[in-house]
N, C-alpha and C. Protein backbone atom coordinates (compact mmCIF):
# COMPACT_ATOMS: atom_id res chain seq x y z
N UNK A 1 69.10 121.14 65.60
CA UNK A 1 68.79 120.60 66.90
C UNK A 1 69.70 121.26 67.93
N UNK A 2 69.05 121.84 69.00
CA UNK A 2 69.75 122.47 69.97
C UNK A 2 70.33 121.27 71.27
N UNK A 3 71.16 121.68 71.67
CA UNK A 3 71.95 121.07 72.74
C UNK A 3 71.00 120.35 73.87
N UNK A 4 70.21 120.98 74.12
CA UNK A 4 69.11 120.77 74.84
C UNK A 4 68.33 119.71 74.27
N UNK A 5 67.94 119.76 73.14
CA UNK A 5 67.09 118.74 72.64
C UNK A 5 68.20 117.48 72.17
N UNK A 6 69.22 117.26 71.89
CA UNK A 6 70.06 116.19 72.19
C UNK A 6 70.43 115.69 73.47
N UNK A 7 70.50 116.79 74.45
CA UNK A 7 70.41 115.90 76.09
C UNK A 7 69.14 115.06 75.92
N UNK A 8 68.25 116.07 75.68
CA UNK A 8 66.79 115.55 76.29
C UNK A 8 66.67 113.81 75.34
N UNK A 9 66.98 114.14 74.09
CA UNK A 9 66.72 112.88 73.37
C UNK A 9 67.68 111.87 73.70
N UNK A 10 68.94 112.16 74.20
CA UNK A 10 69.79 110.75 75.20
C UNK A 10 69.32 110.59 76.28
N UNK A 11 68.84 111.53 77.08
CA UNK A 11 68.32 110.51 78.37
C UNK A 11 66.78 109.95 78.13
N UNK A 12 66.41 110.61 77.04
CA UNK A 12 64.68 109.31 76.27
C UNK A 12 65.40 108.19 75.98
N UNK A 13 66.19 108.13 75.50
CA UNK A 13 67.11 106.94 74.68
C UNK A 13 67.23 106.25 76.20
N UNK A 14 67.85 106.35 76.86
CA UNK A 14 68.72 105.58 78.22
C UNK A 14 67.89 104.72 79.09
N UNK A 15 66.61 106.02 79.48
CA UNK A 15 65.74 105.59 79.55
C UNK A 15 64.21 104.37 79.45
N UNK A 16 64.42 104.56 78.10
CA UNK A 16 63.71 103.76 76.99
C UNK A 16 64.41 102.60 77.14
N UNK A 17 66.19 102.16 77.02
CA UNK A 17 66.56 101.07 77.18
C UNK A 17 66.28 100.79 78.44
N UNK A 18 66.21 101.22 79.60
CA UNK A 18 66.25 100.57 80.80
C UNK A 18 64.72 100.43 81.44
N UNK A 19 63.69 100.91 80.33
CA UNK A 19 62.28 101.11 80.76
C UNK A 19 61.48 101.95 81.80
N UNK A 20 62.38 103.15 81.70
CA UNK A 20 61.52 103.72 82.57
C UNK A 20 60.61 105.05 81.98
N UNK A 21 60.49 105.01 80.39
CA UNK A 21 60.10 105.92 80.09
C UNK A 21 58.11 105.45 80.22
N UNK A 22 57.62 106.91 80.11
CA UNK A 22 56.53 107.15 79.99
C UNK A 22 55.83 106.99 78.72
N UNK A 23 54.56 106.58 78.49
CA UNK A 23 54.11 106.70 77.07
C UNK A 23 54.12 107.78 76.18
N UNK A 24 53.94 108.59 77.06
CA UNK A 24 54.00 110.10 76.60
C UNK A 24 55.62 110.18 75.60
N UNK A 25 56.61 109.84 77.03
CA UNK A 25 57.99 110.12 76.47
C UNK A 25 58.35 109.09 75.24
N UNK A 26 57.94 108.01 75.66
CA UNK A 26 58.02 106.70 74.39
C UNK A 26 57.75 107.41 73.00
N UNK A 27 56.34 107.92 72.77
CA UNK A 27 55.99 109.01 71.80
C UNK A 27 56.94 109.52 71.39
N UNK A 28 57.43 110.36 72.37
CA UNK A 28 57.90 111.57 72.02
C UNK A 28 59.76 111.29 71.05
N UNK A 29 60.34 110.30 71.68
CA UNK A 29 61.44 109.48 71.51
C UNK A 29 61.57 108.96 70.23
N UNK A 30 60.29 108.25 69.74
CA UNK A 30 59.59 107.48 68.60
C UNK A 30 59.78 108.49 67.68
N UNK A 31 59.60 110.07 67.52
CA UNK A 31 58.98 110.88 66.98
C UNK A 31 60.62 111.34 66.34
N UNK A 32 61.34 111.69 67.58
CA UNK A 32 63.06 112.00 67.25
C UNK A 32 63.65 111.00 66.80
N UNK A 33 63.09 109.73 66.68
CA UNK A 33 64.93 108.93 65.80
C UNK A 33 63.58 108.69 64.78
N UNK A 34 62.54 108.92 64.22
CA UNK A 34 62.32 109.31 62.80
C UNK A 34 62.36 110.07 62.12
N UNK A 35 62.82 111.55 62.77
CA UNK A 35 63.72 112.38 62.56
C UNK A 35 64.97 112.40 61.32
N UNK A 36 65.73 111.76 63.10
CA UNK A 36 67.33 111.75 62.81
C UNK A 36 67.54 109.93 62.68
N UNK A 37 68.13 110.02 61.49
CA UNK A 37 68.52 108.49 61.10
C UNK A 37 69.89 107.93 62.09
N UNK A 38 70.70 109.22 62.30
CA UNK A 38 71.89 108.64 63.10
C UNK A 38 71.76 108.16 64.20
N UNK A 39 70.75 109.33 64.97
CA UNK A 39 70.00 108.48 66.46
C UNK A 39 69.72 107.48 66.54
N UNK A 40 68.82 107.25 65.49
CA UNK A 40 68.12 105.94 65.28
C UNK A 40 68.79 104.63 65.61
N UNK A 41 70.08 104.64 64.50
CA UNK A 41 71.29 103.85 64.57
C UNK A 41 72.13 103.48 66.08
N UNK A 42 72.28 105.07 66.48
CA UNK A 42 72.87 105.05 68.21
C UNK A 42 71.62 104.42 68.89
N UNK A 43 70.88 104.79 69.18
CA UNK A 43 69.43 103.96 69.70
C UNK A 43 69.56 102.46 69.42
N UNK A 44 69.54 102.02 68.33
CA UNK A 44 69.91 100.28 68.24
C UNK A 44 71.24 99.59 68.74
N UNK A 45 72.29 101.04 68.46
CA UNK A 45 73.38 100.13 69.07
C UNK A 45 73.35 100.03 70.45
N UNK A 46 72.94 100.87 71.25
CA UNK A 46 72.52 101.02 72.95
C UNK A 46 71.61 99.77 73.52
N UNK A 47 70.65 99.49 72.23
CA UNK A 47 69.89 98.42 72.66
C UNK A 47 70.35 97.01 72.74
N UNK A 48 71.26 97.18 71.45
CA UNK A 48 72.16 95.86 71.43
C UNK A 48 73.10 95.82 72.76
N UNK A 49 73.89 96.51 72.57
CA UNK A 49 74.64 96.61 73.86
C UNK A 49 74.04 95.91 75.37
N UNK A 50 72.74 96.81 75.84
CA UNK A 50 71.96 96.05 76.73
C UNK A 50 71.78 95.23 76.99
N UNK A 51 71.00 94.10 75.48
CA UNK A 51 71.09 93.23 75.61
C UNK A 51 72.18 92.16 75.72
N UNK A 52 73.23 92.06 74.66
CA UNK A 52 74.33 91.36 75.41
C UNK A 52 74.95 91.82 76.93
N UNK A 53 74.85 92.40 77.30
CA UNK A 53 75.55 92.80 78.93
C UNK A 53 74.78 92.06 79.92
N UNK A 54 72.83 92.27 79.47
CA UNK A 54 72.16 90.99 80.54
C UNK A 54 72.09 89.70 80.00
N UNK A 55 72.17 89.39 78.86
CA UNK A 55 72.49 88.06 78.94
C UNK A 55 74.14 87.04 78.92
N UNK A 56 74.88 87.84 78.95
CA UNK A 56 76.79 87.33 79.46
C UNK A 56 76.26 86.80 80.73
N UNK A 57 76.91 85.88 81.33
CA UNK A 57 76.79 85.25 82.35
C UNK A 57 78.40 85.18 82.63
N UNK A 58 78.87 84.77 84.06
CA UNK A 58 79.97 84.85 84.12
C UNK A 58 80.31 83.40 84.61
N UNK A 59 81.30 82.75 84.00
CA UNK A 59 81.38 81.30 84.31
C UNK A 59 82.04 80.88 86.07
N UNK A 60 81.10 80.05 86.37
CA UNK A 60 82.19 80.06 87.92
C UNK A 60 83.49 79.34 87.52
N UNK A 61 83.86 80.00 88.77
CA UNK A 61 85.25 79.03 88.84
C UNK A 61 85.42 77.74 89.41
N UNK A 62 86.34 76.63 89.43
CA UNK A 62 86.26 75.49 89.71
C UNK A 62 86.60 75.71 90.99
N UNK A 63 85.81 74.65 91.77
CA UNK A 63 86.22 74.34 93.12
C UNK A 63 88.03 75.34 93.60
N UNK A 64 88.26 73.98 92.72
CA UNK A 64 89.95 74.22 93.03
C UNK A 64 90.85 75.16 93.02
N UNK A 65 90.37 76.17 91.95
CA UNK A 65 90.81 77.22 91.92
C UNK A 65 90.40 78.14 93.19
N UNK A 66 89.62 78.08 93.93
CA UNK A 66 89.10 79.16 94.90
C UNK A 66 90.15 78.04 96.18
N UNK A 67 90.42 76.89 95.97
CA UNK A 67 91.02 76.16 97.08
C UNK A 67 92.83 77.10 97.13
N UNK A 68 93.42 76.96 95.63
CA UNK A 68 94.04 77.13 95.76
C UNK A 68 94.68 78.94 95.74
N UNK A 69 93.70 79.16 95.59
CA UNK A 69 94.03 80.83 95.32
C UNK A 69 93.72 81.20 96.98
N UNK A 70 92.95 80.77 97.73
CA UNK A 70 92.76 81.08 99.33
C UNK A 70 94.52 80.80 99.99
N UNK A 71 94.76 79.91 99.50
CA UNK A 71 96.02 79.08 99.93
C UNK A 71 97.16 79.79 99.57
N UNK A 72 97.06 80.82 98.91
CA UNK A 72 98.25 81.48 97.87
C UNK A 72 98.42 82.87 98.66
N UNK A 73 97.34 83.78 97.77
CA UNK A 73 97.94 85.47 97.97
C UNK A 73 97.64 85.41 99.73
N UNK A 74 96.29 85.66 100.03
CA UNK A 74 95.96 86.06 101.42
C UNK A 74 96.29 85.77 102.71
N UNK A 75 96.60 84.58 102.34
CA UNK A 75 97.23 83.22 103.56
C UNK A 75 98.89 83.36 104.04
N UNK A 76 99.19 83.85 102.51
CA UNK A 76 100.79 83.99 102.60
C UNK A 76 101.10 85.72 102.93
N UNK A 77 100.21 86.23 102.62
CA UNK A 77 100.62 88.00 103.08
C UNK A 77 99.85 87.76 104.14
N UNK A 78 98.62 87.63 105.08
CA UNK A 78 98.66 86.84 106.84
C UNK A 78 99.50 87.08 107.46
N UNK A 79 100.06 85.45 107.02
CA UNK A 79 101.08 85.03 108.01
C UNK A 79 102.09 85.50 107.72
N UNK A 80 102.57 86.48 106.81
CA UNK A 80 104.00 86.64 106.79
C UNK A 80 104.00 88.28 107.65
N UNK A 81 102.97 88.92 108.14
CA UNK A 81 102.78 89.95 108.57
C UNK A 81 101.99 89.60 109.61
N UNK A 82 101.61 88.52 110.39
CA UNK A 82 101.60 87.91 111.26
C UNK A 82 103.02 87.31 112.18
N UNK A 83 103.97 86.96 111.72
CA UNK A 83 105.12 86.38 111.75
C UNK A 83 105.87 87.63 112.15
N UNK A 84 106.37 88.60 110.99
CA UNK A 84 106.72 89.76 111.43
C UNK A 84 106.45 90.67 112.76
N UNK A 85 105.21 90.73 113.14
CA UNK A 85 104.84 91.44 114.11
C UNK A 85 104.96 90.77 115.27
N UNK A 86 104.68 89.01 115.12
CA UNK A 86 105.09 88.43 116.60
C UNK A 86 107.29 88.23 116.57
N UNK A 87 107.12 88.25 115.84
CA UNK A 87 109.05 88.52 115.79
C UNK A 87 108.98 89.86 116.53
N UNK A 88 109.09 91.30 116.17
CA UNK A 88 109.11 92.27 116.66
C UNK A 88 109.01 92.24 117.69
N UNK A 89 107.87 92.32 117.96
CA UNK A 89 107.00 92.25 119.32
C UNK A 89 107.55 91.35 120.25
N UNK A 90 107.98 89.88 120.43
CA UNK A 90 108.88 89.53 120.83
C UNK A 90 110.18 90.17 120.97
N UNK A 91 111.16 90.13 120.16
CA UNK A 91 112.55 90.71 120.48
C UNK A 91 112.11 92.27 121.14
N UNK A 92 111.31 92.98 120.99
CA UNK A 92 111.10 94.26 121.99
C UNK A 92 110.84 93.82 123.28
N UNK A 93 110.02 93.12 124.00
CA UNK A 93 109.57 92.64 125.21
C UNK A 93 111.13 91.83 125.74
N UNK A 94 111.34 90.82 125.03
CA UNK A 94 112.79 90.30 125.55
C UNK A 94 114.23 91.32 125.84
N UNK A 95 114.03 92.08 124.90
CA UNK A 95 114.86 93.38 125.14
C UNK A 95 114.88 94.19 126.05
N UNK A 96 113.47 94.57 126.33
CA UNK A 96 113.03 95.76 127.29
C UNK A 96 113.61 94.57 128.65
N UNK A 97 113.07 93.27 129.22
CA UNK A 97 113.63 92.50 129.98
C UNK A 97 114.57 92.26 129.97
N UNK A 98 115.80 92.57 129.30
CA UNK A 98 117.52 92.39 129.40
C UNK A 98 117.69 93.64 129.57
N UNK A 99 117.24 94.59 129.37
CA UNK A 99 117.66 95.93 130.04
C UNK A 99 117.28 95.83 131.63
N UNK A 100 116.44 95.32 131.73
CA UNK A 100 116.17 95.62 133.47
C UNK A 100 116.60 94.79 134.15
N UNK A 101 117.00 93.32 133.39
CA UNK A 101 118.06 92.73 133.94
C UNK A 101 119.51 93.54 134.12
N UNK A 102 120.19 94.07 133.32
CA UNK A 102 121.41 94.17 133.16
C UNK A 102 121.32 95.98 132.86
N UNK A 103 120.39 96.81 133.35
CA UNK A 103 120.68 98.00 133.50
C UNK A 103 121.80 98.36 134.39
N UNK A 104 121.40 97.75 135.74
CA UNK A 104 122.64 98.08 136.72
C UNK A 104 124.03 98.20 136.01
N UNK A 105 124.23 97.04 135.68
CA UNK A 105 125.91 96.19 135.22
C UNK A 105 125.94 97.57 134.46
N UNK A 106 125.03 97.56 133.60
CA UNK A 106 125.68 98.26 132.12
C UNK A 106 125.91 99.86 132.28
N UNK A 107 125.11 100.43 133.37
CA UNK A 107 125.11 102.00 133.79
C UNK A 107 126.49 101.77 134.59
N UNK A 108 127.08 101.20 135.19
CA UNK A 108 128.07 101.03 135.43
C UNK A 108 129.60 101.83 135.38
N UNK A 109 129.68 102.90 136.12
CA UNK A 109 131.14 103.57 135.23
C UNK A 109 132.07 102.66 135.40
N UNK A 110 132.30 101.63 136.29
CA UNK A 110 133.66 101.49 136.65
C UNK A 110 133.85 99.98 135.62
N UNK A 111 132.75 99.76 135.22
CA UNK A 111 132.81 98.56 133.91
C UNK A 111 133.40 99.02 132.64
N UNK A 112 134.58 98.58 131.83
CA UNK A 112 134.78 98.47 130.80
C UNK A 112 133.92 98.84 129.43
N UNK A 113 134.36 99.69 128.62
CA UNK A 113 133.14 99.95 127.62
C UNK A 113 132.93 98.58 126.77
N UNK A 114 134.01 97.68 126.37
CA UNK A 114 134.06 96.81 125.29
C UNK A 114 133.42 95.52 125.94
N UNK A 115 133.90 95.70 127.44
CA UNK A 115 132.83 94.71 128.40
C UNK A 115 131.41 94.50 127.96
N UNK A 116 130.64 95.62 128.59
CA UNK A 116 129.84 96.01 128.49
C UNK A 116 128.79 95.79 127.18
N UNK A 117 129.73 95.95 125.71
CA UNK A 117 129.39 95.66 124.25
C UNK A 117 129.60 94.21 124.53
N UNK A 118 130.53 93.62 125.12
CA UNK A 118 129.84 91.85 125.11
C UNK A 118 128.79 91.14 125.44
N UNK A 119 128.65 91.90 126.58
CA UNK A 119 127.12 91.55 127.93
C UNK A 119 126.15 91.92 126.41
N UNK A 120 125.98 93.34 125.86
CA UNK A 120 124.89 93.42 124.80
C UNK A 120 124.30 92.11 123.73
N UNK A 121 126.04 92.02 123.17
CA UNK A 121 126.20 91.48 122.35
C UNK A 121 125.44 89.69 122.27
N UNK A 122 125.53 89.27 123.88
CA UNK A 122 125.76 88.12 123.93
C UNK A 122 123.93 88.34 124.27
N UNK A 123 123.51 88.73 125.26
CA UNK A 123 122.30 89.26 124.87
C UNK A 123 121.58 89.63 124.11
N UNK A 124 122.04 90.28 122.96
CA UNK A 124 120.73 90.67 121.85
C UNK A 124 121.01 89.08 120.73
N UNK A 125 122.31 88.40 120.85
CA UNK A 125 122.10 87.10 120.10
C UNK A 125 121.80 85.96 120.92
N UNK A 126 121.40 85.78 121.96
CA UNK A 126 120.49 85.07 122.93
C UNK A 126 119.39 85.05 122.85
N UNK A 127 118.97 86.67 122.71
CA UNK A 127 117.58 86.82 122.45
C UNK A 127 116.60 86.59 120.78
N UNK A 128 117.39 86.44 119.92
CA UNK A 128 117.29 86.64 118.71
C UNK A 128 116.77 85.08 118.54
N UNK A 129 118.50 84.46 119.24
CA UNK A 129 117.94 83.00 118.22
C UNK A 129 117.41 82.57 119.25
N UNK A 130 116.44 82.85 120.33
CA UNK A 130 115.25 82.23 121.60
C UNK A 130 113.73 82.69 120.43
N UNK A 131 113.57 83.26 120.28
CA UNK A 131 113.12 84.20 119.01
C UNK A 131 112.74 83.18 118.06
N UNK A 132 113.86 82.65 117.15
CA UNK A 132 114.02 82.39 115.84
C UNK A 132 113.81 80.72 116.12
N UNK A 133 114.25 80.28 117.07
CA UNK A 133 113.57 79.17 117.29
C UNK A 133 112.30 78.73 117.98
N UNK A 134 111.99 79.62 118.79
CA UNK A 134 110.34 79.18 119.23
C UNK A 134 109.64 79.81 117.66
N UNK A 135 110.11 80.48 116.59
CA UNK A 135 109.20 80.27 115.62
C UNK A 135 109.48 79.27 114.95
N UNK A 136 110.21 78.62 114.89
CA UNK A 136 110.64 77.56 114.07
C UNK A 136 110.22 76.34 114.52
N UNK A 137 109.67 75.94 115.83
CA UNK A 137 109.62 75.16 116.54
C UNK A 137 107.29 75.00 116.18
N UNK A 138 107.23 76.63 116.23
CA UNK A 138 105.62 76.69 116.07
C UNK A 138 105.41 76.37 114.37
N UNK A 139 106.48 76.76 113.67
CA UNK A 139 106.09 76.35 112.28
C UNK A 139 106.02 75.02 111.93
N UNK A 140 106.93 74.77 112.49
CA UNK A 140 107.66 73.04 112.45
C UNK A 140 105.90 71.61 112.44
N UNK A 141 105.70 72.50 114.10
CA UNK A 141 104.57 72.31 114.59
C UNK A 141 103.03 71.70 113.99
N UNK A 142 102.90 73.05 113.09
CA UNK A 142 101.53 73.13 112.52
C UNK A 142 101.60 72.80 111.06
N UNK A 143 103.32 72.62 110.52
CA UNK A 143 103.32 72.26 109.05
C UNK A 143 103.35 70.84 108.99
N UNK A 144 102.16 70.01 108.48
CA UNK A 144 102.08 69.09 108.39
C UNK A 144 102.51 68.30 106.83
N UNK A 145 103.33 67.34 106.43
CA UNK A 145 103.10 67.32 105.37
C UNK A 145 102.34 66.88 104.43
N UNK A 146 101.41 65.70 104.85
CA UNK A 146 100.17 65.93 103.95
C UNK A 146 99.15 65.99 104.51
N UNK A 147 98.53 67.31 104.85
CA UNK A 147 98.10 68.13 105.35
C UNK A 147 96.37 68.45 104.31
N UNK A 148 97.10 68.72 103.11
CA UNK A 148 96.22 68.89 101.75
C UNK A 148 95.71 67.60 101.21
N UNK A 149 96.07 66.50 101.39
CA UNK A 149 96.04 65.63 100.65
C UNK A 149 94.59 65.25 101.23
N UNK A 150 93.85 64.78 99.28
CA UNK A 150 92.10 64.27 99.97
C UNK A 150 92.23 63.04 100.12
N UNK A 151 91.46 61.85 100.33
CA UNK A 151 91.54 61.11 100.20
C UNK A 151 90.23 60.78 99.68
């Protein structure tokens, strides 16, 4: 049997399981695994195969599990990259506004350098925990504690 006539007789085979062969080809298919006994064998196991794959069904999942798996991965990578970006995004805007407050002071030659690192200082931790508490204040907010609970 040439290479050719083993393609040709696997895609009769593939075919044949999935029904799209011709009578002609049905014949012709019929004709090669009385042939070859091994085909024959590969031919039944293909068919078996088929058939268990359309009849497996896949069991749903319980309610609860889809309650609590929503509640878990997606919700918590969200908001935690939600959170992040309004943090950022905040302390940049509050920043960029303490510079244009306090550009003058700080371009300043005749001001002190270590001065100057206080005005920052006292500023970028002003701005931080204004920051860290309006999120704390929105979490505080919307975390209810029984929130989940059915009744």
């Amino acid at each position: 049997m040439s290479i050719y006539d083993s393609e040709r007789i696997r895609q009769l085979m593939m075919a044949s399981i999935d029904g799209e062969n011709t009578l002609d080809e049905e014949v012709e298919l019929k004709q090669y695994l009385l042939q070859n006994r091994e085909l024959a064998e590969e031919y039944q196991q293909l068919k078996n195969l088929k058939k268990m794959t359309t009849q497996t069904k896949m069991k749903e999942p319980a309610p609860e599990l889809w309650d609590s798996y929503s509640q878990t991965l997606f919700t918590k990578m969200e908001r935690g990259i939600g959170w992040i970006l309004f943090t950022v995004g905040a302390l940049v805007l509050l920043f960029y506004g303490a510079w244009l407050v306090f550009s003058d002071l700080l371009t300043d030659p005749a001001l002190a350098w270590w001065l100057k690192g206080a005005i920052i200082a006292v500023t970028a931790g002003t701005i931080i925990l204004l920051v860290s508490l309006v999120r704390e204040r929105m979490y505080m907010n919307k975390h209810e504690r029984y929130k989940d609970v059915i009744r």
